[in-house]
Protein backbone atom coordinates (compact mmCIF):
# COMPACT_ATOMS: atom_id res chain seq x y z
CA UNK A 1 0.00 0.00 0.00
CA UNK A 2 1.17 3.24 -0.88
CA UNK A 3 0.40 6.98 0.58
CA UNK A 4 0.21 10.32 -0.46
CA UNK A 5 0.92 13.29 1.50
CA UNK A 6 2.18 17.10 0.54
CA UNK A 7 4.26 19.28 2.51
CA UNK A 8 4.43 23.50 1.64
CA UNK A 9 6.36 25.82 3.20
CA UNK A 10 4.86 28.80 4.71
CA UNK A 11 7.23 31.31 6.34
CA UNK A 12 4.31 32.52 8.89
CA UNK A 13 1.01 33.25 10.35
CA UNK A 14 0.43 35.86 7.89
CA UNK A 15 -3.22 35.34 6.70
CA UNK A 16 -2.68 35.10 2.89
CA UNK A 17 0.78 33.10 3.47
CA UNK A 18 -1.71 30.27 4.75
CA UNK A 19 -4.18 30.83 2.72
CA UNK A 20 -1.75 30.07 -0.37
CA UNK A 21 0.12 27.59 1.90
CA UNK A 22 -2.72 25.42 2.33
CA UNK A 23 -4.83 25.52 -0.83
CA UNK A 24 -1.38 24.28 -2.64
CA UNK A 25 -0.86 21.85 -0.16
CA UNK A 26 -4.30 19.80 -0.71
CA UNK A 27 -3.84 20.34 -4.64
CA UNK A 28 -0.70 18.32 -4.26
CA UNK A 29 -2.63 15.52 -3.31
CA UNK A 30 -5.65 15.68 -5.81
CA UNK A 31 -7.65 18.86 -4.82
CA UNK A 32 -10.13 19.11 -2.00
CA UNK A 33 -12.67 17.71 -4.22
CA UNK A 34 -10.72 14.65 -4.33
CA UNK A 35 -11.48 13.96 -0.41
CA UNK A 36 -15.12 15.75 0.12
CA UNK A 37 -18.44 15.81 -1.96
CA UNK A 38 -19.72 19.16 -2.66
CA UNK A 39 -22.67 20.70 -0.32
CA UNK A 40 -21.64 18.24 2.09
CA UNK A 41 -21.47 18.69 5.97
CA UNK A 42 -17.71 18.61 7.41
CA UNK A 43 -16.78 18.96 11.07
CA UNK A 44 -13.25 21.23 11.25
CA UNK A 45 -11.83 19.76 13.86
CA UNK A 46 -8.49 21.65 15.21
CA UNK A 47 -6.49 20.67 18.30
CA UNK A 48 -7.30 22.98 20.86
CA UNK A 49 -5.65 22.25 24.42
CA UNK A 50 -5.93 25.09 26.30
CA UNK A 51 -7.21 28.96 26.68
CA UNK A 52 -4.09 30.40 25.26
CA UNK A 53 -3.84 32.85 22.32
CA UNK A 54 -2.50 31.86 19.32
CA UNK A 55 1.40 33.29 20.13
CA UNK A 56 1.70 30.36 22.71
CA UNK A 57 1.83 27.72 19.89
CA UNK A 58 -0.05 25.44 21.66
CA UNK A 59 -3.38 25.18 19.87
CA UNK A 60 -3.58 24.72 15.81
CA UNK A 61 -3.58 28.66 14.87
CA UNK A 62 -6.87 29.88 13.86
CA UNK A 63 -5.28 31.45 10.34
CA UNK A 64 -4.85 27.63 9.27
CA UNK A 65 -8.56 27.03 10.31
CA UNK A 66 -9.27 30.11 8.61
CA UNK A 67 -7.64 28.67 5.36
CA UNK A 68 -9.42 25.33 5.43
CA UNK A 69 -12.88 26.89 6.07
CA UNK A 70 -12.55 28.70 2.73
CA UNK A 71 -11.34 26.16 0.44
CA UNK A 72 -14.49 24.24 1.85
CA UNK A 73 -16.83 26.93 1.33
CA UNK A 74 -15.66 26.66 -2.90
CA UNK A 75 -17.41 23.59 -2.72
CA UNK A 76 -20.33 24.56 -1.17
CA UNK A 77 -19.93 22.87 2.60
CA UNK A 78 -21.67 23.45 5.65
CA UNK A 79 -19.11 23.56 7.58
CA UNK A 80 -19.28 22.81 11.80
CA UNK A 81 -15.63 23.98 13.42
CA UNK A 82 -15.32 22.03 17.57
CA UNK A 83 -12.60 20.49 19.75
CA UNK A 84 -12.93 18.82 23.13
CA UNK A 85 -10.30 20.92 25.03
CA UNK A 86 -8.23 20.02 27.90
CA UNK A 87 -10.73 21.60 30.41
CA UNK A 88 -11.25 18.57 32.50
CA UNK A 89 -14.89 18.40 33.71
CA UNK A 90 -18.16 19.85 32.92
CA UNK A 91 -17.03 23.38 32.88
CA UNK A 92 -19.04 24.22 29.20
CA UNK A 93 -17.93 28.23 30.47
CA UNK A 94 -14.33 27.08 30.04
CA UNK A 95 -14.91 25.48 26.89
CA UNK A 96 -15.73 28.88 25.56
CA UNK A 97 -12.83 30.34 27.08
CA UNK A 98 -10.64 27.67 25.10
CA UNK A 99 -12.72 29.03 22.02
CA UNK A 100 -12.17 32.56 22.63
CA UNK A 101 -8.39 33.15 23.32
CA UNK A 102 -7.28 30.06 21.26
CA UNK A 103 -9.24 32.73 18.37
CA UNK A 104 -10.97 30.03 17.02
CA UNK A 105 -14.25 31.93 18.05
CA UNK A 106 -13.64 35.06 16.22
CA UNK A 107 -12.44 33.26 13.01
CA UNK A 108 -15.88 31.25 13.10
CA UNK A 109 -17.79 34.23 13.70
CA UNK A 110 -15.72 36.01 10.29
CA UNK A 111 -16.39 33.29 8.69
CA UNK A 112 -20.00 32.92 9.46
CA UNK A 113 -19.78 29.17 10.04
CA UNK A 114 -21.35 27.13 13.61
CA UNK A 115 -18.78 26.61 16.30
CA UNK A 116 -20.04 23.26 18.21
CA UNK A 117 -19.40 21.72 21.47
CA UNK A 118 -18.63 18.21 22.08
CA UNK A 119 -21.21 17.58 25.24
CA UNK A 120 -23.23 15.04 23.96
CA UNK A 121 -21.58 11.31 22.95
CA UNK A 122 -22.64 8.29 21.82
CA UNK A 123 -21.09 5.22 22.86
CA UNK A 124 -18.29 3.59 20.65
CA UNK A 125 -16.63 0.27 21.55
CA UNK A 126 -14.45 0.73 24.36
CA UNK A 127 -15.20 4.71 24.60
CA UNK A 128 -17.49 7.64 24.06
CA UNK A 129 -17.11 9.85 20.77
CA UNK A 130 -18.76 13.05 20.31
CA UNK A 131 -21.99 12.85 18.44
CA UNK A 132 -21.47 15.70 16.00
CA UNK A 133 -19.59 13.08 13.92
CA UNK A 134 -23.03 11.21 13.39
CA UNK A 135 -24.27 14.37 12.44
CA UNK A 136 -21.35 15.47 9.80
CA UNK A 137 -20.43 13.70 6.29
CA UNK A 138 -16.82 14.04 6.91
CA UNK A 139 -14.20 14.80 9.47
CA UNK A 140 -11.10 17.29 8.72
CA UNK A 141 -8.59 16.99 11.48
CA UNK A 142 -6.08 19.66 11.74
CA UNK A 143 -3.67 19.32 14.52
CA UNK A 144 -0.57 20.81 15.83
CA UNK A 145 2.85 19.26 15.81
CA UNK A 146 4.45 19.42 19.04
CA UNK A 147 5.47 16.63 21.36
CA UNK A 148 4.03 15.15 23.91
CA UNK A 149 5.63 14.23 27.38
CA UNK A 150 3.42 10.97 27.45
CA UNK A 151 3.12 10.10 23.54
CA UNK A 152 6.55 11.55 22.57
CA UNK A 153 4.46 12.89 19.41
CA UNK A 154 1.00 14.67 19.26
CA UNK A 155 0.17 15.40 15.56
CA UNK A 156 -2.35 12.99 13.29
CA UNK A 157 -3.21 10.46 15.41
CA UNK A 158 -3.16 11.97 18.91
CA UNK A 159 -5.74 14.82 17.53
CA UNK A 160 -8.61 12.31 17.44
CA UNK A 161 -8.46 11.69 21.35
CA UNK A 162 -10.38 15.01 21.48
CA UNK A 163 -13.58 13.67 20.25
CA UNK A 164 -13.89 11.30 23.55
CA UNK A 165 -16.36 13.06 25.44
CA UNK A 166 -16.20 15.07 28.82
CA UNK A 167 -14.25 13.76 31.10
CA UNK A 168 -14.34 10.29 29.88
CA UNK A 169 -10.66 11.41 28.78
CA UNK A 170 -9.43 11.05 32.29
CA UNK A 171 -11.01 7.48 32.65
CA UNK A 172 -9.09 6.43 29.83
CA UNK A 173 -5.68 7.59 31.04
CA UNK A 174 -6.23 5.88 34.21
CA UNK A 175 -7.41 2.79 32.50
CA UNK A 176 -4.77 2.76 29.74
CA UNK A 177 -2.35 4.22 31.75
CA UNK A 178 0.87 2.38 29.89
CA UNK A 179 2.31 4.36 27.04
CA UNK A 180 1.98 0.93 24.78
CA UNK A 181 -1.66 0.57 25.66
CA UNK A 182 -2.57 3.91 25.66
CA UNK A 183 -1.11 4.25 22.50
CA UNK A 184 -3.27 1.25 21.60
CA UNK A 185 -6.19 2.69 22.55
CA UNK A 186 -5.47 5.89 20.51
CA UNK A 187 -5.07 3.92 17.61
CA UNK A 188 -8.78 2.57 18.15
CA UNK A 189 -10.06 5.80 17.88
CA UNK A 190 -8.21 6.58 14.52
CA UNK A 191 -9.38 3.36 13.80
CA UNK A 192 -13.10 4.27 14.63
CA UNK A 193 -14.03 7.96 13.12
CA UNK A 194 -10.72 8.47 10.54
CA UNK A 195 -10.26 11.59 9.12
CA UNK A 196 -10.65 12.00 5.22
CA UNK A 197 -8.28 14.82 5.45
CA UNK A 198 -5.61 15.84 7.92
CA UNK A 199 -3.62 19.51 7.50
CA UNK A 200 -1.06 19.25 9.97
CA UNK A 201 -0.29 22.77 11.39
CA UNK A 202 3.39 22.68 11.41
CA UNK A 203 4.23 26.52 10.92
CA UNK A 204 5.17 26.60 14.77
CA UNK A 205 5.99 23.56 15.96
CA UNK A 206 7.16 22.49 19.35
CA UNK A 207 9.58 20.21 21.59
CA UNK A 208 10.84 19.55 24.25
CA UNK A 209 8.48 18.98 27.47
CA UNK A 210 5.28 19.64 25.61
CA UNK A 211 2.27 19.66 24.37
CA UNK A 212 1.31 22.51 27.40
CA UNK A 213 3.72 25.50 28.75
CA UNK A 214 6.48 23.45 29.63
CA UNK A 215 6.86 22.64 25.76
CA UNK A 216 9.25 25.37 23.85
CA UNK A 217 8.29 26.81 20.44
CA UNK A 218 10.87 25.59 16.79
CA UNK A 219 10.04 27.57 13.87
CA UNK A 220 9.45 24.55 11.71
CA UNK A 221 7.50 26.94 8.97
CA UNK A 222 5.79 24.14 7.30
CA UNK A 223 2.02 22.76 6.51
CA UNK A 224 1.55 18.60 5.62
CA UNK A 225 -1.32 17.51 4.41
CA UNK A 226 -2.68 13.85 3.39
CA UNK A 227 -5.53 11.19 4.29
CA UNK A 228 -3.30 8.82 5.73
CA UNK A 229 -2.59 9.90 9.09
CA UNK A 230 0.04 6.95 9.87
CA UNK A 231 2.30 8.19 7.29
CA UNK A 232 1.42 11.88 8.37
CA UNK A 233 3.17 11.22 11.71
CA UNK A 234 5.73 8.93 10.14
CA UNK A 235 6.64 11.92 8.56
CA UNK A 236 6.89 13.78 11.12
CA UNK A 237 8.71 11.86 13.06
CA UNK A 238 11.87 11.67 10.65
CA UNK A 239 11.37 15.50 11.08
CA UNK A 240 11.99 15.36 14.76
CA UNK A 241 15.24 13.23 14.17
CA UNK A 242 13.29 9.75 14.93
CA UNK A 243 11.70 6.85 13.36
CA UNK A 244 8.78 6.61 12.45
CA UNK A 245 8.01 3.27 14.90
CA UNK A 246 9.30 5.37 17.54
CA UNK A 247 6.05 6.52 18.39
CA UNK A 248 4.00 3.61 19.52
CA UNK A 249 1.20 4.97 18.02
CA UNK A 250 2.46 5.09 14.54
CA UNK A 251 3.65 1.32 15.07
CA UNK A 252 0.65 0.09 15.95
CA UNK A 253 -1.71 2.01 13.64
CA UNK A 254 0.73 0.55 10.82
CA UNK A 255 0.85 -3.00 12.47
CA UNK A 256 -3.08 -2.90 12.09
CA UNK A 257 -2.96 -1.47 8.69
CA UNK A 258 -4.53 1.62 9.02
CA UNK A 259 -1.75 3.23 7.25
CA UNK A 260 1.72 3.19 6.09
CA UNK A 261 5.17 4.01 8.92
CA UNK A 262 7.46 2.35 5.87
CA UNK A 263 9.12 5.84 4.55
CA UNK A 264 9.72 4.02 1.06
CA UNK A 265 6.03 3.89 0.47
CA UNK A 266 4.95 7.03 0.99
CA UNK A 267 4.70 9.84 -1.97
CA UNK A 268 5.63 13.35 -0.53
CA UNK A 269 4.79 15.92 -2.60
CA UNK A 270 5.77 19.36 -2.75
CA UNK A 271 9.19 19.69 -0.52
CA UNK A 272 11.79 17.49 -0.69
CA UNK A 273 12.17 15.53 2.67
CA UNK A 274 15.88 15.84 3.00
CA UNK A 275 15.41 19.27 2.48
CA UNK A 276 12.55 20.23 5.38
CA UNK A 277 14.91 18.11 8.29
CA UNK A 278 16.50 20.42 10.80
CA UNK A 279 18.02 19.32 13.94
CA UNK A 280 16.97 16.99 15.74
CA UNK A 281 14.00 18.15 17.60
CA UNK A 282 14.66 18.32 22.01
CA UNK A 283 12.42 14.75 23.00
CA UNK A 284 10.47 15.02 26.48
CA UNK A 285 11.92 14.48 29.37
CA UNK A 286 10.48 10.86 29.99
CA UNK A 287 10.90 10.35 26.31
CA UNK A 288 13.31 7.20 26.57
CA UNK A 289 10.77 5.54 28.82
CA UNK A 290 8.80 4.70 25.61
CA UNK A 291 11.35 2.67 24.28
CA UNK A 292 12.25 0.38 27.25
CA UNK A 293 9.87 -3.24 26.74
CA UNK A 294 6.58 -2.66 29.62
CA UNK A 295 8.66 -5.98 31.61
CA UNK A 296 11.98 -3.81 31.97
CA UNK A 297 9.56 -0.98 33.14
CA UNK A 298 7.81 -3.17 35.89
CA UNK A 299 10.84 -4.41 36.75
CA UNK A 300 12.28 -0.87 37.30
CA UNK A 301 9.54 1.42 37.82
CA UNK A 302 9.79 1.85 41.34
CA UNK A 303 13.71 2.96 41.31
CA UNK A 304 13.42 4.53 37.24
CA UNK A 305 10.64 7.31 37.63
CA UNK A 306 9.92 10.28 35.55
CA UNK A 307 7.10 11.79 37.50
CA UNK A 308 5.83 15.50 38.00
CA UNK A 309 6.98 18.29 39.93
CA UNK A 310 5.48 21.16 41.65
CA UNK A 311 7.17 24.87 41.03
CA UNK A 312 5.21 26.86 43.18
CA UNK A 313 6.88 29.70 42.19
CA UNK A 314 4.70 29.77 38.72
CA UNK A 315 1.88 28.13 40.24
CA UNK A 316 -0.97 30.10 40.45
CA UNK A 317 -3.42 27.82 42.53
CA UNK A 318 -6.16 27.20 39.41
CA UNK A 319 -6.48 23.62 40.09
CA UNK A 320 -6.22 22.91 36.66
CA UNK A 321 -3.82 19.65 37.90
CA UNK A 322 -6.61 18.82 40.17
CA UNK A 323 -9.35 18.66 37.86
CA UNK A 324 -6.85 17.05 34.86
CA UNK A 325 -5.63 14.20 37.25
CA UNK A 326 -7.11 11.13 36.80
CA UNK A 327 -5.73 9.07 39.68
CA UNK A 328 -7.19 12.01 41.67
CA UNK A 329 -3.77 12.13 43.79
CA UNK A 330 -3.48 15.62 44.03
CA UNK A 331 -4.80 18.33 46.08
CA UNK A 332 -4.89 21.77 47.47
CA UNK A 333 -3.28 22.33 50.92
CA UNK A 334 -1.98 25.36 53.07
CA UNK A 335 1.17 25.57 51.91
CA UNK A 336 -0.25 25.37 47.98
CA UNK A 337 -0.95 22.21 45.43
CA UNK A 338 0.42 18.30 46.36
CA UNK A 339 0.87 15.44 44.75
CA UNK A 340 0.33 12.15 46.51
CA UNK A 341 3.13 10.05 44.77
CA UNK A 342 1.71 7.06 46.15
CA UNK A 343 -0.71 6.58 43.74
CA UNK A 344 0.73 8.87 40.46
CA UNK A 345 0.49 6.99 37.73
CA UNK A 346 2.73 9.31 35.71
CA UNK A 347 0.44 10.25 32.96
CA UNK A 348 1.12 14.17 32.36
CA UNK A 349 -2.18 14.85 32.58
CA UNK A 350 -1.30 18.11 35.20
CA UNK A 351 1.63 19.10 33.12
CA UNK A 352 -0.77 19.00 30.69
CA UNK A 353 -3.44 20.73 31.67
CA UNK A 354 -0.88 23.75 33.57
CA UNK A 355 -1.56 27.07 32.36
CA UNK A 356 1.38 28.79 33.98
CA UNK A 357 4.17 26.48 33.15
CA UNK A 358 4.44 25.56 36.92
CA UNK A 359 4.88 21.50 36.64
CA UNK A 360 8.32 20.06 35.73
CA UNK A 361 9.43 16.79 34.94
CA UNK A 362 11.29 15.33 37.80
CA UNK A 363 14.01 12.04 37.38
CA UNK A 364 14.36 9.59 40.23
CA UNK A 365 17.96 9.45 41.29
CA UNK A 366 18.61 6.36 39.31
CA UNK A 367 17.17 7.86 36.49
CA UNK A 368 19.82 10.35 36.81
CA UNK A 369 22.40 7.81 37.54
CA UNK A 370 21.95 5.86 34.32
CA UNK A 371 21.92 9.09 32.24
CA UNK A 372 18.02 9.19 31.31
């Protein structure tokens, strides 16, 4: 099986540089035409983690939602833009604060096309998926490359965890609380409601301990685009210095075939490869955790722990963590916000959900000792 992708540069945020950026990136691969009926209804859906504006890099920048909302209104779509952000509970009022400084809001309202919520589901398999899907033709994902402290890489793949509903989200990290089966179970829902069309927002990227505040911002300048979302992520991956298989989630969507990780059958379009790799991107912290086999981890997880830490100093007592954590280990005291180690499962989810930048990654002193 072969795949086609395209990747464009685009310099910036600048609206018409997208615009440009993005229409030539889908006619690389056949037009949008190719991927959607005309007068058909299409859910946008962008990856939208938390209420930060768009110079924080963490959501998918409303410009490049912008861009795909036109080139679906040439065909005559009704077009539905949602996310189900990082807000951790039934806080709808937060939603809209995700929707408002992400800019997402104010794009929709330009553009005079609905902006949804995800608060009603329907049951799928092992999880609960938003019901605007049943109500939508097609799905356009557009996520943001960055990485990911628990999944190494967030991009094609990783995007489609935000149409599990509510805070069903934190159930699942609990449940699946290994990076090989929650990988797994990220691959179900690619598996379950797959995108016709991905447009990978990779203008600003980002590395290191992301995909929150901790995370720091690479000027990547570039936009992929393609149906197959395993070689999507394969893609990026060589990008970031790694292979493809690296990311669990890539090697198990392309053990299932639901896609192709092999670099030799994929078509890319528009830039040479070779020519769009920098440096190798700065991995999370707890990055080479991912790589050791889940026995070698039970046998060591009690003396090799990557686990998070507390800098009061940025911490500005929102409780984000507290709502986000879905071991429900941590708290507020006197002295500020703590984390009951006991039962930390080591997910992210806090570091995740921080606003302020104010949870590290911490090593256990073997950790340190063996040079991870």
């Amino acid at each position: 099986m072969n795949s086609k992708i395209s990747i464009v540069k685009c310099k910036d945020y600048t609206p018409v540089l997208v615009q440009e950026a993005t229409g030539k990136a889908i006619d690389l691969i056949g037009g949008i035409s190719n991927f959607i009926k005309p007068q058909s209804r299409v859910l946008v859906k962008p990856n939208l983690l938390m209420a930060k504006p768009p110079e924080f890099g963490i959501d998918t920048h409303p410009e490049v939602v912008r861009s795909v909302i036109k080139i679906l209104k040439e065909i005559n779509c009704s077009i539905l833009v949602g996310d189900g952000p990082s807000v951790w509970g039934n806080q709808i009022k937060n939603v809209d604060e995700v929707y408002r400084r992400s800019g997402i809001e104010g794009v929709c309202e330009e553009e005079r096309v609905t902006l949804v919520k995800f608060d009603k589901r329907r049951w799928r398999k092992k999880f609960p998926l938003t019901t605007v899907l049943d109500e939508c033709d097609y799905l356009v994902s557009l996520p943001k490359f960055k990485t990911h402290d628990f999944t190494i890489l967030t991009a094609a793949i990783k995007n489609l965890f935000g149409l599990v509903s509510g805070t069903y989200k934190t159930e699942l990290h609990k449940k699946y609380s290994y990076p090989a089966s929650f990988a797994d179970i990220l691959v179900d829902i690619y598996e379950e409601a797959r995108p016709v069309l991905n447009i990978i927002d990779a203008i600003i990227a980002m590395e290191g301990d992301g995909p929150g505040t901790g995370g720091k911002l690479r000027n990547t300048g570039l936009l992929l685009a393609g149906a197959d979302a395993v070689a999507l992520d394969s893609v990026l991956a060589l990008i970031m210095g790694l292979a493809p298989c690296d990311i669990l989630s890539t090697k198990i969507a392309s053990e299932r075939g639901l896609g192709v990780a092999d670099i030799n059958s994929i078509q890319i379009l528009g830039e040479k490869l070779e020519e769009v790799i920098g440096g190798p991107f700065k991995l999370p912290s707890t990055s080479i955790t991912h790589r050791l086999p889940r026995p070698v981890i039970e046998l060591a997880k009690k003396l090799i722990r990557f686990y998070p830490k507390l800098n009061h100093k940025n911490c500005i007592l929102c409780e984000a963590c507290i709502k986000a954590c879905p071991s429900k280990v941590i708290s507020i005291k006197s002295n500020g916000i703590v984390i009951d180690y006991s039962g930390c499962i080591s997910c992210f989810c806090c570091q995740e959900a921080c606003p302020s930048n104010a949870i590290k990654v911490k090593k256990s002193v073997l950790a340190k000792l063996v040079g991870l």
